[in-house]
C-alpha atoms as a PDB file:
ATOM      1  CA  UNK A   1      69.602  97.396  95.354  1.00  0.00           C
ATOM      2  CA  UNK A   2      71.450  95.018  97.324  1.00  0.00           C
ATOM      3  CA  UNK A   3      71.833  97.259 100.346  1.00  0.00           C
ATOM      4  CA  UNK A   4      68.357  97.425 100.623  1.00  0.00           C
ATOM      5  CA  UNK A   5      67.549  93.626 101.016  1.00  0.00           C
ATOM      6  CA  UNK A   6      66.075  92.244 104.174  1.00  0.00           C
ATOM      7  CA  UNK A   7      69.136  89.254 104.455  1.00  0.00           C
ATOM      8  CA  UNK A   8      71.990  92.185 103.857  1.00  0.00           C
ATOM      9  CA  UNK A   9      73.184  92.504 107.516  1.00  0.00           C
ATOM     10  CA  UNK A  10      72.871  88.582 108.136  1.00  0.00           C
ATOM     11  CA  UNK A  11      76.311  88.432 107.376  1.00  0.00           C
ATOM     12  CA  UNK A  12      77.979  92.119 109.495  1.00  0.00           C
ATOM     13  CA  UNK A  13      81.259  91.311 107.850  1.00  0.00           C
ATOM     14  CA  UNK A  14      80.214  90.947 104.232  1.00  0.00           C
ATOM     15  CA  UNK A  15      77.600  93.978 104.827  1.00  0.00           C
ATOM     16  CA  UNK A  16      80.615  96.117 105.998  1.00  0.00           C
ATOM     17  CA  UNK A  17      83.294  95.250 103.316  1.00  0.00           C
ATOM     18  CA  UNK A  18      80.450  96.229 100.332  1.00  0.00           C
ATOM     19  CA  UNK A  19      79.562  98.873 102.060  1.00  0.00           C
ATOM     20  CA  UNK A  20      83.681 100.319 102.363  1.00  0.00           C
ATOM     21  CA  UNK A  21      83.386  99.152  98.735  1.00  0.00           C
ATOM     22  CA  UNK A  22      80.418 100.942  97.563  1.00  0.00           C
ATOM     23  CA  UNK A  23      81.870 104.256  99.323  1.00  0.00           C
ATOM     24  CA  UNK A  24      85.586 103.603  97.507  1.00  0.00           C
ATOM     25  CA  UNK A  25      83.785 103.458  94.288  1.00  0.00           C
ATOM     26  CA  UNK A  26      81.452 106.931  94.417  1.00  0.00           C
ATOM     27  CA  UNK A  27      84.470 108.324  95.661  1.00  0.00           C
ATOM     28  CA  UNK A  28      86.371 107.717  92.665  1.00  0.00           C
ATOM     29  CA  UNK A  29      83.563 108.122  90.125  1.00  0.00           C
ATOM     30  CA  UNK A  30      83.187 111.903  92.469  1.00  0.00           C
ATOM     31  CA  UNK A  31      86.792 112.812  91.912  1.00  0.00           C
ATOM     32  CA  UNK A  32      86.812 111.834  88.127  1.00  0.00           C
ATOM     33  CA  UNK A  33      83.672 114.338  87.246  1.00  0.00           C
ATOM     34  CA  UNK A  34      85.313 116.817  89.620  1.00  0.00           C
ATOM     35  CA  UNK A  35      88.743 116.268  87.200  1.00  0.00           C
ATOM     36  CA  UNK A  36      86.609 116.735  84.456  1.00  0.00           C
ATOM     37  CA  UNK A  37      85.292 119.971  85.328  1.00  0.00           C
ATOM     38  CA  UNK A  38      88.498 121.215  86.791  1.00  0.00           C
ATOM     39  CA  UNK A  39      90.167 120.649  83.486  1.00  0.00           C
ATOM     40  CA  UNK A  40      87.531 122.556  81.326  1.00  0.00           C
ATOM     41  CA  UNK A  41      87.642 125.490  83.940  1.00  0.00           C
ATOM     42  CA  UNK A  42      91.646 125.904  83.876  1.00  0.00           C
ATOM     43  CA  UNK A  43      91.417 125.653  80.317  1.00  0.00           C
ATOM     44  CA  UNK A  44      89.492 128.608  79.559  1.00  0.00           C
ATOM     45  CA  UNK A  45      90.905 130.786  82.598  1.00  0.00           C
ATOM     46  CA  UNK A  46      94.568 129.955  80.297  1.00  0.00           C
ATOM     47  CA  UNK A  47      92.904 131.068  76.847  1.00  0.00           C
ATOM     48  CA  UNK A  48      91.030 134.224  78.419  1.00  0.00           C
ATOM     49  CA  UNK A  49      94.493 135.155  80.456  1.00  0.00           C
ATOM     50  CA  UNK A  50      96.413 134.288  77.077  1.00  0.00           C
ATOM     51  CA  UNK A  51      94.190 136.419  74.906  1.00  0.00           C
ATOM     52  CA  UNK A  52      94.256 139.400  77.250  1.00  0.00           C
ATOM     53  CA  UNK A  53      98.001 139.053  77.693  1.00  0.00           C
ATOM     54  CA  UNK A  54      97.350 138.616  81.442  1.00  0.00           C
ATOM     55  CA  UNK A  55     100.537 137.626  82.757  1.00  0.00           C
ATOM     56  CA  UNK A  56      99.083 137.493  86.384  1.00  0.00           C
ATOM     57  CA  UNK A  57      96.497 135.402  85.448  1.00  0.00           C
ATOM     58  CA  UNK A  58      98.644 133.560  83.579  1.00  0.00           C
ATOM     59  CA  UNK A  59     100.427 132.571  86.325  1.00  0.00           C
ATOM     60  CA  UNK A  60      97.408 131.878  88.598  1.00  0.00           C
ATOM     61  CA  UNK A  61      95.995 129.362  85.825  1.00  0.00           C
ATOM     62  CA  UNK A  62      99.622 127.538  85.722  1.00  0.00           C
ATOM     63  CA  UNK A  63      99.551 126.938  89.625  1.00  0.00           C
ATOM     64  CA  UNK A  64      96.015 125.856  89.441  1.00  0.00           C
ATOM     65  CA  UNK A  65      97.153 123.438  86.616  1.00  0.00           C
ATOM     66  CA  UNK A  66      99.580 122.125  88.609  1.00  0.00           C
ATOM     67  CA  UNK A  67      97.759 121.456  91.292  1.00  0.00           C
ATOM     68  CA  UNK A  68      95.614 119.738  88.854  1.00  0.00           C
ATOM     69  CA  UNK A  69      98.120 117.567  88.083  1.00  0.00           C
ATOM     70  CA  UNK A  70      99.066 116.415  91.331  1.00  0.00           C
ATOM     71  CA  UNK A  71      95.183 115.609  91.465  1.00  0.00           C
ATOM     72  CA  UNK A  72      95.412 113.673  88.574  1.00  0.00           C
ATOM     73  CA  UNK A  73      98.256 111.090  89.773  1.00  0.00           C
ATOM     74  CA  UNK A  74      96.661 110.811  92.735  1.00  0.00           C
ATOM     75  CA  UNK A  75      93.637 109.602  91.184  1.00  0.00           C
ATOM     76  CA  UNK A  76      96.059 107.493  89.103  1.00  0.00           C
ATOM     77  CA  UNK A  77      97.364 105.726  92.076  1.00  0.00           C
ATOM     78  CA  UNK A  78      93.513 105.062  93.747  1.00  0.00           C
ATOM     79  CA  UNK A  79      92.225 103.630  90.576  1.00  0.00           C
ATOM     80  CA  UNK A  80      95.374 101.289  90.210  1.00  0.00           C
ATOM     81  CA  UNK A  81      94.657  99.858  93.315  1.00  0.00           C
ATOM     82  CA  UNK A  82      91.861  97.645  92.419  1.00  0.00           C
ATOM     83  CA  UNK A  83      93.298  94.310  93.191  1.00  0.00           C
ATOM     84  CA  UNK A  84      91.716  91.396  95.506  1.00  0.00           C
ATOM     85  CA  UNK A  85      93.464  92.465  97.999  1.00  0.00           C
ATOM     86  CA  UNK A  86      94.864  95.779  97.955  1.00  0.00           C
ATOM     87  CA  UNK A  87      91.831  97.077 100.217  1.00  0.00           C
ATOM     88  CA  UNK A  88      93.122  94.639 102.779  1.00  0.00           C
ATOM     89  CA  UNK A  89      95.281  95.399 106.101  1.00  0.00           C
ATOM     90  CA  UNK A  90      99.134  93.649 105.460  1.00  0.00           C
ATOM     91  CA  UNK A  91     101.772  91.906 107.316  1.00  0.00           C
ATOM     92  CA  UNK A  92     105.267  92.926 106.828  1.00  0.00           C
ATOM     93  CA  UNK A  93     108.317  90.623 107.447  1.00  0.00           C
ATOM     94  CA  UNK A  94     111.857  92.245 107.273  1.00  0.00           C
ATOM     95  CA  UNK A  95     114.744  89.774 107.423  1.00  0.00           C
ATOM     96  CA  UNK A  96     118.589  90.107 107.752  1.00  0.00           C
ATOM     97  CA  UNK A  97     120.648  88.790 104.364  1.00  0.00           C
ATOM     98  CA  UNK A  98     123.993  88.463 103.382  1.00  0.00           C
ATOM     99  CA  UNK A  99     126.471  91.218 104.955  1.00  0.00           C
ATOM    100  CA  UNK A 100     126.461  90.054 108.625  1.00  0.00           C
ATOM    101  CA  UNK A 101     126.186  92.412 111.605  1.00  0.00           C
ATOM    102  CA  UNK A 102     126.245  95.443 108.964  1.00  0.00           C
ATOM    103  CA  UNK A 103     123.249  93.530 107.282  1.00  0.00           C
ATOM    104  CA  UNK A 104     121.009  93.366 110.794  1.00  0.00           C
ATOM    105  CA  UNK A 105     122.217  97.237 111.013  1.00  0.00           C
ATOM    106  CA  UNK A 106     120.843  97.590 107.684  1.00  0.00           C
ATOM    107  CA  UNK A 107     117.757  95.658 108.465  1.00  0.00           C
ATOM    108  CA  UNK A 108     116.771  97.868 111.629  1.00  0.00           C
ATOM    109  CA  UNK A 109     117.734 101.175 109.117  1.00  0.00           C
ATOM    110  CA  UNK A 110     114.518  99.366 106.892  1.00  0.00           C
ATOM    111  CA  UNK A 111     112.435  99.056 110.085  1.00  0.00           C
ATOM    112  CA  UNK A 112     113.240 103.003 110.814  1.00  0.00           C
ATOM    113  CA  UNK A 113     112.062 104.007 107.716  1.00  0.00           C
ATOM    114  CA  UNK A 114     109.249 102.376 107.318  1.00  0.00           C
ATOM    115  CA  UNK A 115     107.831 102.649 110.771  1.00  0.00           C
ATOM    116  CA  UNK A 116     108.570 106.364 109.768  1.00  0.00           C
ATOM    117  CA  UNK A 117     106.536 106.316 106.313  1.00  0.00           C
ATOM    118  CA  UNK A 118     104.074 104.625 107.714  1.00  0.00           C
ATOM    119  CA  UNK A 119     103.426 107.329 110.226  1.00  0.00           C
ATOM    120  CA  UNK A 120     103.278 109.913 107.280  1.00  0.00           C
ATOM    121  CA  UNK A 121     100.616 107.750 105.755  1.00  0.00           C
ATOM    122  CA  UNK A 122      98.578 107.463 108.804  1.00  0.00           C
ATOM    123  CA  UNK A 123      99.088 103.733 108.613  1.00  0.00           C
ATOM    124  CA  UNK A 124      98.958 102.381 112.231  1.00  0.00           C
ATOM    125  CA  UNK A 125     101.410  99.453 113.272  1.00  0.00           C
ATOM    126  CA  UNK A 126     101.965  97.007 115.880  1.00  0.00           C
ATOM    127  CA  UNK A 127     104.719  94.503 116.077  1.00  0.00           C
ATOM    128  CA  UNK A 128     104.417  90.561 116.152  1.00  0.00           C
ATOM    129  CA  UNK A 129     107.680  89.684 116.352  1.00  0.00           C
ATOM    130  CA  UNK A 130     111.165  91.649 117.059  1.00  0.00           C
ATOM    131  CA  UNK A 131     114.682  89.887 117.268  1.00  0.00           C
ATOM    132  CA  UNK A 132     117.386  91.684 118.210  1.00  0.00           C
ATOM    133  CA  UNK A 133     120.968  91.158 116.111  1.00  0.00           C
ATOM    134  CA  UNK A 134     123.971  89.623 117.509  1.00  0.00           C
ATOM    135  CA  UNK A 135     125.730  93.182 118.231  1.00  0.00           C
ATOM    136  CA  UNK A 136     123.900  95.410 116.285  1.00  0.00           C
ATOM    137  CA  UNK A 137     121.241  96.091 114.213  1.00  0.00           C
ATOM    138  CA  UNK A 138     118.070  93.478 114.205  1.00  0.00           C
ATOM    139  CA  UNK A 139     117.396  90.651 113.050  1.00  0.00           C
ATOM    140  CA  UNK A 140     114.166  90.114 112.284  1.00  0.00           C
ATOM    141  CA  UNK A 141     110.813  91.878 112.666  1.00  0.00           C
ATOM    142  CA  UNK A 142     107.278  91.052 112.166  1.00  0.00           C
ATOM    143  CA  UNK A 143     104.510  93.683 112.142  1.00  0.00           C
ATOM    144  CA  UNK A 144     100.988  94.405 111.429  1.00  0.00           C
ATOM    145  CA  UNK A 145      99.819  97.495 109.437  1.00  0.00           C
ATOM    146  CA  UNK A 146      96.478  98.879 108.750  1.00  0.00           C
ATOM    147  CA  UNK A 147      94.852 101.511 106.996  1.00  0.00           C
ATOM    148  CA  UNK A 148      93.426 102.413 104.041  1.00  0.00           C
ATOM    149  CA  UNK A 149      94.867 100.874 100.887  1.00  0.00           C
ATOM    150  CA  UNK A 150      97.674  99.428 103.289  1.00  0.00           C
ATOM    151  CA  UNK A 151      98.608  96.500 101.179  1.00  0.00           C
ATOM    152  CA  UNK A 152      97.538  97.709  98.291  1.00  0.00           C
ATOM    153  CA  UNK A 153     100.520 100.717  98.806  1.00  0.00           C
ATOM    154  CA  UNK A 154     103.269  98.336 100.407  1.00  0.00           C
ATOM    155  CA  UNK A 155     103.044  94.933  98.195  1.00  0.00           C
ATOM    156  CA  UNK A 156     105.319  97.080  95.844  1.00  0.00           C
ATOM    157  CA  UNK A 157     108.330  96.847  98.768  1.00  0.00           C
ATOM    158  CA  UNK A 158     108.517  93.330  98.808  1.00  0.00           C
ATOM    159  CA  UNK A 159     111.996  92.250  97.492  1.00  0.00           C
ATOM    160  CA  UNK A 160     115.613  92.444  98.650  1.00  0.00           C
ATOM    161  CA  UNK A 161     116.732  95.670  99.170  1.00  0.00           C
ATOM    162  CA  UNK A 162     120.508  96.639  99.370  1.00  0.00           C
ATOM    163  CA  UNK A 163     122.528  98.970 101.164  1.00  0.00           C
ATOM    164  CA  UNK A 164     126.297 100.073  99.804  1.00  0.00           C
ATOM    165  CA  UNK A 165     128.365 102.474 102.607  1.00  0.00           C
ATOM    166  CA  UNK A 166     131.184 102.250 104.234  1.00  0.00           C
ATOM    167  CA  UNK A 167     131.320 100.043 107.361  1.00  0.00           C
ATOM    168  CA  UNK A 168     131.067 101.493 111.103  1.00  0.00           C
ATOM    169  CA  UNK A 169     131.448  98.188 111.864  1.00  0.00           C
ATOM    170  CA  UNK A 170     135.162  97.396 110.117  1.00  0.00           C
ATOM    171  CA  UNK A 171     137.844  99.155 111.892  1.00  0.00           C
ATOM    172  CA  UNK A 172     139.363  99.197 108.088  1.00  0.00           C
ATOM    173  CA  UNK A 173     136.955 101.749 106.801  1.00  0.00           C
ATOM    174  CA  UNK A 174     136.184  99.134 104.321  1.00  0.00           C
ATOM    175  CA  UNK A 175     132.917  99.894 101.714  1.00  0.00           C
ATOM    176  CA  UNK A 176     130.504  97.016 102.123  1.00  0.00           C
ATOM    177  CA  UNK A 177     127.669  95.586 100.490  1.00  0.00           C
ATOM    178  CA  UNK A 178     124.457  93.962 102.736  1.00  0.00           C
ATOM    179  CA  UNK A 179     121.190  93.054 101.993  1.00  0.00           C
ATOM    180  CA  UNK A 180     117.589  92.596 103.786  1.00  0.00           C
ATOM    181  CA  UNK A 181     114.504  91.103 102.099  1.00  0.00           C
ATOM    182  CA  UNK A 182     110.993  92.468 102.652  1.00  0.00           C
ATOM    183  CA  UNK A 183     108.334  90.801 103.152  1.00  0.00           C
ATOM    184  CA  UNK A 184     104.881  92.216 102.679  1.00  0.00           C
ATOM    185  CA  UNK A 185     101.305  89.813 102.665  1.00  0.00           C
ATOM    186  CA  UNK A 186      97.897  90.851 102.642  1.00  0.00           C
ATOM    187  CA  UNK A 187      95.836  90.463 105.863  1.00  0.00           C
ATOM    188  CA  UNK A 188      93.272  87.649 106.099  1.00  0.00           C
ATOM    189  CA  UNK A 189      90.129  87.802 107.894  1.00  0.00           C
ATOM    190  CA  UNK A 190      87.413  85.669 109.262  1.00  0.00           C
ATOM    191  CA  UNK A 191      85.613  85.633 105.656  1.00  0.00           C
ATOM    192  CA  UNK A 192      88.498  83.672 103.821  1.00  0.00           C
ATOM    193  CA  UNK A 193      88.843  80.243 105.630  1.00  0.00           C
ATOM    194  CA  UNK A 194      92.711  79.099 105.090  1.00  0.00           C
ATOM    195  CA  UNK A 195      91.712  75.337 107.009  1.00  0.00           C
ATOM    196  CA  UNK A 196      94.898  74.412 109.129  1.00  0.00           C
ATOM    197  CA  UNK A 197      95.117  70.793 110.433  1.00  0.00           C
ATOM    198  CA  UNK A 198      96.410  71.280 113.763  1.00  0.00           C
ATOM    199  CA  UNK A 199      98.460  67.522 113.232  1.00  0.00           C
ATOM    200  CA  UNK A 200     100.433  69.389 110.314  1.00  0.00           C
ATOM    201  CA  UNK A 201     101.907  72.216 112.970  1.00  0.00           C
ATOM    202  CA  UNK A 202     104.622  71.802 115.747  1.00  0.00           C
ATOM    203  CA  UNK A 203     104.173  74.775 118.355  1.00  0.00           C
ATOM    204  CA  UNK A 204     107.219  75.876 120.702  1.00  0.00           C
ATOM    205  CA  UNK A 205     107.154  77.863 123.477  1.00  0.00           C
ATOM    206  CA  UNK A 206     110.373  79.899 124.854  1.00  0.00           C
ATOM    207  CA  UNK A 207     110.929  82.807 126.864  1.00  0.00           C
ATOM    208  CA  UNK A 208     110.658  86.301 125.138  1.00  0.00           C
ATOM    209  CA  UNK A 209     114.061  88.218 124.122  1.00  0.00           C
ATOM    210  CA  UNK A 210     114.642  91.870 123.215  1.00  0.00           C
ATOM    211  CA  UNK A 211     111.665  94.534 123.780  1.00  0.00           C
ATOM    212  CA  UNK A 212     108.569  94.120 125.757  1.00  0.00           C
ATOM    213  CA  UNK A 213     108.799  94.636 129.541  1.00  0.00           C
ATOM    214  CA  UNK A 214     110.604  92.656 132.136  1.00  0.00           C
ATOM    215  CA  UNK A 215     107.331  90.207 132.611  1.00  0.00           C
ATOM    216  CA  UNK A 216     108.167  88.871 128.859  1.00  0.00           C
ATOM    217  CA  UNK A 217     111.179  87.452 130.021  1.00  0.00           C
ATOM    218  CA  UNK A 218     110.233  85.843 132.996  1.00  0.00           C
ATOM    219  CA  UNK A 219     107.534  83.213 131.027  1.00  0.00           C
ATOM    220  CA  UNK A 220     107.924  81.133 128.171  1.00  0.00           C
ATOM    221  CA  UNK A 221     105.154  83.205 126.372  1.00  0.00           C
ATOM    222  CA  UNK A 222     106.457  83.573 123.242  1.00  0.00           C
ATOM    223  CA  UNK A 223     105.005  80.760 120.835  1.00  0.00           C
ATOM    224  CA  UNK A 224     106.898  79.748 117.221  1.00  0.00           C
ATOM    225  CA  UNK A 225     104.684  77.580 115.094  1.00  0.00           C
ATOM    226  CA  UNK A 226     106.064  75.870 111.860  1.00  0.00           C
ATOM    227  CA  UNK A 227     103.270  74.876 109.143  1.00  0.00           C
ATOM    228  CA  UNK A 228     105.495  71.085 108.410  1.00  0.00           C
ATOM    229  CA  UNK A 229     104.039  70.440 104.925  1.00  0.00           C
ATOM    230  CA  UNK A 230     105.439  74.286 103.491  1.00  0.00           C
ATOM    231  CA  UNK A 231     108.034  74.815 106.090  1.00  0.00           C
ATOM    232  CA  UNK A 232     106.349  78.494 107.014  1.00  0.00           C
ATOM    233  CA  UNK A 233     107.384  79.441 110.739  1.00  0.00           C
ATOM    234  CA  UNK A 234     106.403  82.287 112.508  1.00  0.00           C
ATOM    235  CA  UNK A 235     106.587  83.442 115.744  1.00  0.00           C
ATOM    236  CA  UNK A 236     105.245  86.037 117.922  1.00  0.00           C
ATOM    237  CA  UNK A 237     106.943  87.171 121.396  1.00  0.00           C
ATOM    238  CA  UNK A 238     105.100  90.352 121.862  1.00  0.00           C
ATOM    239  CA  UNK A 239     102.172  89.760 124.429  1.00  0.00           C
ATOM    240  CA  UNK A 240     102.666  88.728 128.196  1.00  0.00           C
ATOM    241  CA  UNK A 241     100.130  86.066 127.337  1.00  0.00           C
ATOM    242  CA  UNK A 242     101.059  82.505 125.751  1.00  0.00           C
ATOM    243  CA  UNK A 243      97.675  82.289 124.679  1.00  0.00           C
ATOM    244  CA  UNK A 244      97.560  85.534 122.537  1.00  0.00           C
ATOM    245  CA  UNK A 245     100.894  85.273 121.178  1.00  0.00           C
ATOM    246  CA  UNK A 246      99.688  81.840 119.553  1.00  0.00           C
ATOM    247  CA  UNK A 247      96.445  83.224 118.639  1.00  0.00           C
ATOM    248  CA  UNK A 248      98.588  86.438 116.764  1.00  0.00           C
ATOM    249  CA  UNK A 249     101.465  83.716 115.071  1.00  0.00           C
ATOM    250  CA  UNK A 250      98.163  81.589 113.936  1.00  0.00           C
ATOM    251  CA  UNK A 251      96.716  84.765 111.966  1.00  0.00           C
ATOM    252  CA  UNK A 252     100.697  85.102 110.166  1.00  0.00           C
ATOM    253  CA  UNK A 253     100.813  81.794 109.472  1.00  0.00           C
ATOM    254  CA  UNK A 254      97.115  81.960 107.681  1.00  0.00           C
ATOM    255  CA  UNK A 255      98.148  84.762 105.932  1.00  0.00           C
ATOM    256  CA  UNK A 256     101.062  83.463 104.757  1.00  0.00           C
ATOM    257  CA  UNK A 257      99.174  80.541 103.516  1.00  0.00           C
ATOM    258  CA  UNK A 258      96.806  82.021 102.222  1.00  0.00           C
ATOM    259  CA  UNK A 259      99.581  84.015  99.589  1.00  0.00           C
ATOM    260  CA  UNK A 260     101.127  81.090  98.559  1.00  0.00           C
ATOM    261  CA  UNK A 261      98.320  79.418  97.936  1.00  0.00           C
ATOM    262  CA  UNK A 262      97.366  82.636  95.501  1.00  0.00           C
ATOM    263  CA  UNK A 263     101.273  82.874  94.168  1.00  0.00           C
ATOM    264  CA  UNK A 264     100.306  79.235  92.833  1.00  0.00           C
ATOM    265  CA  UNK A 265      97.305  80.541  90.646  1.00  0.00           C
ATOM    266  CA  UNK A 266      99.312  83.738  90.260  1.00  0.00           C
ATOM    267  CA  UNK A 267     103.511  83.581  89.208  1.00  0.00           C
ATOM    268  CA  UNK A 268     104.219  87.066  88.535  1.00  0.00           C
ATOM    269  CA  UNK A 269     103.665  87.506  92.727  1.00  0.00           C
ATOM    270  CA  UNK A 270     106.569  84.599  93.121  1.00  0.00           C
ATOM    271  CA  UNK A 271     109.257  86.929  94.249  1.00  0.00           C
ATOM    272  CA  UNK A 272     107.223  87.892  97.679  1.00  0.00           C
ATOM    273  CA  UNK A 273     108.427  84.189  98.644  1.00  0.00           C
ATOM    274  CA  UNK A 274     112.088  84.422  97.963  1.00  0.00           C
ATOM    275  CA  UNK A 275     114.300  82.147 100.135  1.00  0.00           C
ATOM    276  CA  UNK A 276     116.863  83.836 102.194  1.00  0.00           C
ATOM    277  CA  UNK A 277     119.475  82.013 100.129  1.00  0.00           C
ATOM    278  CA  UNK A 278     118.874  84.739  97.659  1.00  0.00           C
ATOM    279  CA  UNK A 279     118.469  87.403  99.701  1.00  0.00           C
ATOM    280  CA  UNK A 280     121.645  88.624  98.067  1.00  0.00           C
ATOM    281  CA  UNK A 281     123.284  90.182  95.114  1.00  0.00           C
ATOM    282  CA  UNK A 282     121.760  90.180  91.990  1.00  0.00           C
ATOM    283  CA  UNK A 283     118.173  90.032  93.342  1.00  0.00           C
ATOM    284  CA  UNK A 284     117.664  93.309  94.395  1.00  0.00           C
ATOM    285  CA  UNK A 285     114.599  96.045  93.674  1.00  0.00           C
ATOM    286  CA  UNK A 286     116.027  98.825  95.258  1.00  0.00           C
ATOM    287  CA  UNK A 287     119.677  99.809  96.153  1.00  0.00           C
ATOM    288  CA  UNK A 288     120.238 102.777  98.833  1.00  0.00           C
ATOM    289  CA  UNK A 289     123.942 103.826  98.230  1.00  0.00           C
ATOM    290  CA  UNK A 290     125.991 106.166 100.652  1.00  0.00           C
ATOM    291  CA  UNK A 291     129.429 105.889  99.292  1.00  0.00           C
ATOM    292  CA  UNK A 292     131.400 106.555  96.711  1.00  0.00           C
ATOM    293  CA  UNK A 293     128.228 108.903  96.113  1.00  0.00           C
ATOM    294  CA  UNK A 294     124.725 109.185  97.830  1.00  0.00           C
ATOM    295  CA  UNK A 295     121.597 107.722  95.419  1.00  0.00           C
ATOM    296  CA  UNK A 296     118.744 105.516  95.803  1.00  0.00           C
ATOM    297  CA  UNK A 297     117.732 103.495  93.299  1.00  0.00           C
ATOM    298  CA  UNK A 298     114.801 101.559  92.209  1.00  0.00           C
ATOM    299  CA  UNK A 299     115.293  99.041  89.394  1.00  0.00           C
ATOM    300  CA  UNK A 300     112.393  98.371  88.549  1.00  0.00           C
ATOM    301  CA  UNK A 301     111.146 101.691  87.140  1.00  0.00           C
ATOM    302  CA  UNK A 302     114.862 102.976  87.165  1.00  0.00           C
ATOM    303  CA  UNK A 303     113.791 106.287  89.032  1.00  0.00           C
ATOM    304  CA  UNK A 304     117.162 107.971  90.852  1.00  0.00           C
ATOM    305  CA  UNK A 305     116.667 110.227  93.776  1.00  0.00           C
ATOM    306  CA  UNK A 306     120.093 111.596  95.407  1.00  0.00           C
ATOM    307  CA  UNK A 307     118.689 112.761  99.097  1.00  0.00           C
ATOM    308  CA  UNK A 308     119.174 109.428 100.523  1.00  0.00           C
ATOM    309  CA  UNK A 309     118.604 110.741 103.974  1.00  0.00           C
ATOM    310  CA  UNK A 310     115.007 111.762 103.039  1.00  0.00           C
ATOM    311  CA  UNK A 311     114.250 108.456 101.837  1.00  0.00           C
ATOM    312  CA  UNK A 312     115.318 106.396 104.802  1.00  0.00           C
ATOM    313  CA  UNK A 313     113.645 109.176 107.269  1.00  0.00           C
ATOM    314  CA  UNK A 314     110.539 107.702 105.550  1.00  0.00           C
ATOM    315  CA  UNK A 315     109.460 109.398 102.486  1.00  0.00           C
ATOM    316  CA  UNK A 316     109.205 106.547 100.195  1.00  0.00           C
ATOM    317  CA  UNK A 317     105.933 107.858  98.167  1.00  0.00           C
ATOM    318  CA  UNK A 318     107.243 108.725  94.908  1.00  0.00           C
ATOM    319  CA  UNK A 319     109.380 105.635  94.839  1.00  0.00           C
ATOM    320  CA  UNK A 320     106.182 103.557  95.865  1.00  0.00           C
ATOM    321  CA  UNK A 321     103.876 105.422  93.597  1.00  0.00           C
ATOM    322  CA  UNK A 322     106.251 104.890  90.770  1.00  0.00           C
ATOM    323  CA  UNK A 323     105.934 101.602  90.916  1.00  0.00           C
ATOM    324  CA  UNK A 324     102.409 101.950  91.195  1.00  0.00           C
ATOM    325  CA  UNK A 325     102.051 103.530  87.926  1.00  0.00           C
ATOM    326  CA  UNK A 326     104.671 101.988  86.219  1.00  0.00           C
ATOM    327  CA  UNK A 327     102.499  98.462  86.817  1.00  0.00           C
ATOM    328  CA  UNK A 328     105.885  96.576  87.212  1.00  0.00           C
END
């Protein structure tokens, strides 16, 4: 057994990630006999209730079935996530589009609702990077998640997602149309080396704007570093310190690296580097619409659900585990 080798804990890191591994695996292989056994016991409580015209226990067998069910799709969804790096923590990017100060409105509306989900989820968060929009709305934002299965759950939100109401911010009343793109990239940690060459970088430093305390203003602490050879920038403002703000926009930019270098072995995950030159119509995977009627939309599996409300207050699972199970 390889936990039981004399060399295993030479390398903590590695030790630990077979170790979550090993556990992820008997868990699964634990919930499919329980399945099993749940199925063949709700099967005969239904034929002994059918055959002795039990309606009561008819009943109780159809609730225990479908609570059986909901079982089964969550199994569904665990064994579905068994890419490289759906284990891993992520990094999600949300950026302003087309649709000016409605479309930073729109993008902090994103930022709500998933800050929201993730706190359903128990997926903690901490933000990188936050810029404020002109007279409204944000931005930008940069922010790192983590829990279990975090990418894993949230790679299905990359893509531009688009928002059709009427605009609070056109004294007309006019309906308008704006758009944000998601971003969403797996973690990386010290056991993948993404080799930078510090001559291929240009690092600026400026002072802070928008959230963080009146001592992030006063410095120029905040760091943006731009990779020259792929044109990737990040930035990070967050920290008092200039020194951990570049040591936070280092891990983003190795991250982001570190998925396009995969997207190159791997073109069906091109999309989660879209430019923001198409960060507009026709390019959508989700549209949230709240006139002339109220429905969200995902067009990739085509699923419809009309309380648009509950969706931006954060309950995105069934759209996410759609996608899951759809594989698109």
């Amino acid at each position: 057994m390889l936990t039981a080798r004399q060399d295993f804990w030479n390398d903590a890191d590695q030790a630990t990630r077979l170790l979550k591994e090993r556990t992820f695996l008997s868990g699964l292989i634990e919930t499919c006999h329980t399945i099993f056994t749940e199925i063949e016991e709700v099967g005969i409580f239904m034929e002994l209730a059918q055959e002795e015209e039990d309606k009561e226990g008819e009943k109780e067998a159809a609730a225990l079935l479908a609570k059986l069910e909901k079982k089964i799709q969550k199994f569904s969804i665990d064994i579905t996530l068994d890419g490289e790096d759906d284990a891993r923590d992520a990094i999600v990017s949300i950026n302003a589009g087309a649709g000016g100060t409605d479309s930073q409105d729109w993008t902090e509306m994103l930022f709500r609702m998933y800050t929201r989900w993730m706190d359903k989820r128990g997926f903690k968060y901490k933000i990188i990077d936050y810029q404020p929009g002109d007279e409204a709305g944000i931005k930008g934002a940069t922010f790192q998640v983590s829990g279990q299965n975090c990418y894993g759950f949230m790679k299905v939100e990359s893509g531009v997602h688009r928002l059709v109401r009427i605009s609070p911010f056109n004294a007309g009343g006019k309906r308008q149309t704006s758009f944000a793109a998601v971003f969403i990239y797996p973690e990386i940690k010290d056991e993948i080396q993404i080799d930078v060459d510090e001559g291929d970088l240009r690092v600026d430093v400026y002072r802070a704007s928008g959230a963080g305390g009146q001592h992030v203003n006063k410095t120029s602490s905040a760091v943006r570093i731009t990779h020259l050879p792929t044109g990737v920038v990040v930035q990070c403002q967050q920290e008092p310190s200039q020194h951990r703000n570049r040591e936070i926009a280092m891990k983003v930019l190795k991250s982001r690296l570190y998925q396009l270098e995969k997207q190159k072995q791997d073109q069906k995950k091109q999309n989660l580097h879209n430019g923001k030159d198409e960060i507009a119509w026709g390019s959508q995977i989700r549209s949230y619409v709240l006139h002339p009627y109220r429905m969200v939309k995902d067009h990739r599996t085509d699923m419809e659900i009309g309380d648009v409300d509950r969706v931006l207050d954060g309950d995105l699972d069934s759209l996410v585990e759609g996608v899951l199970l759809s594989g698109k």
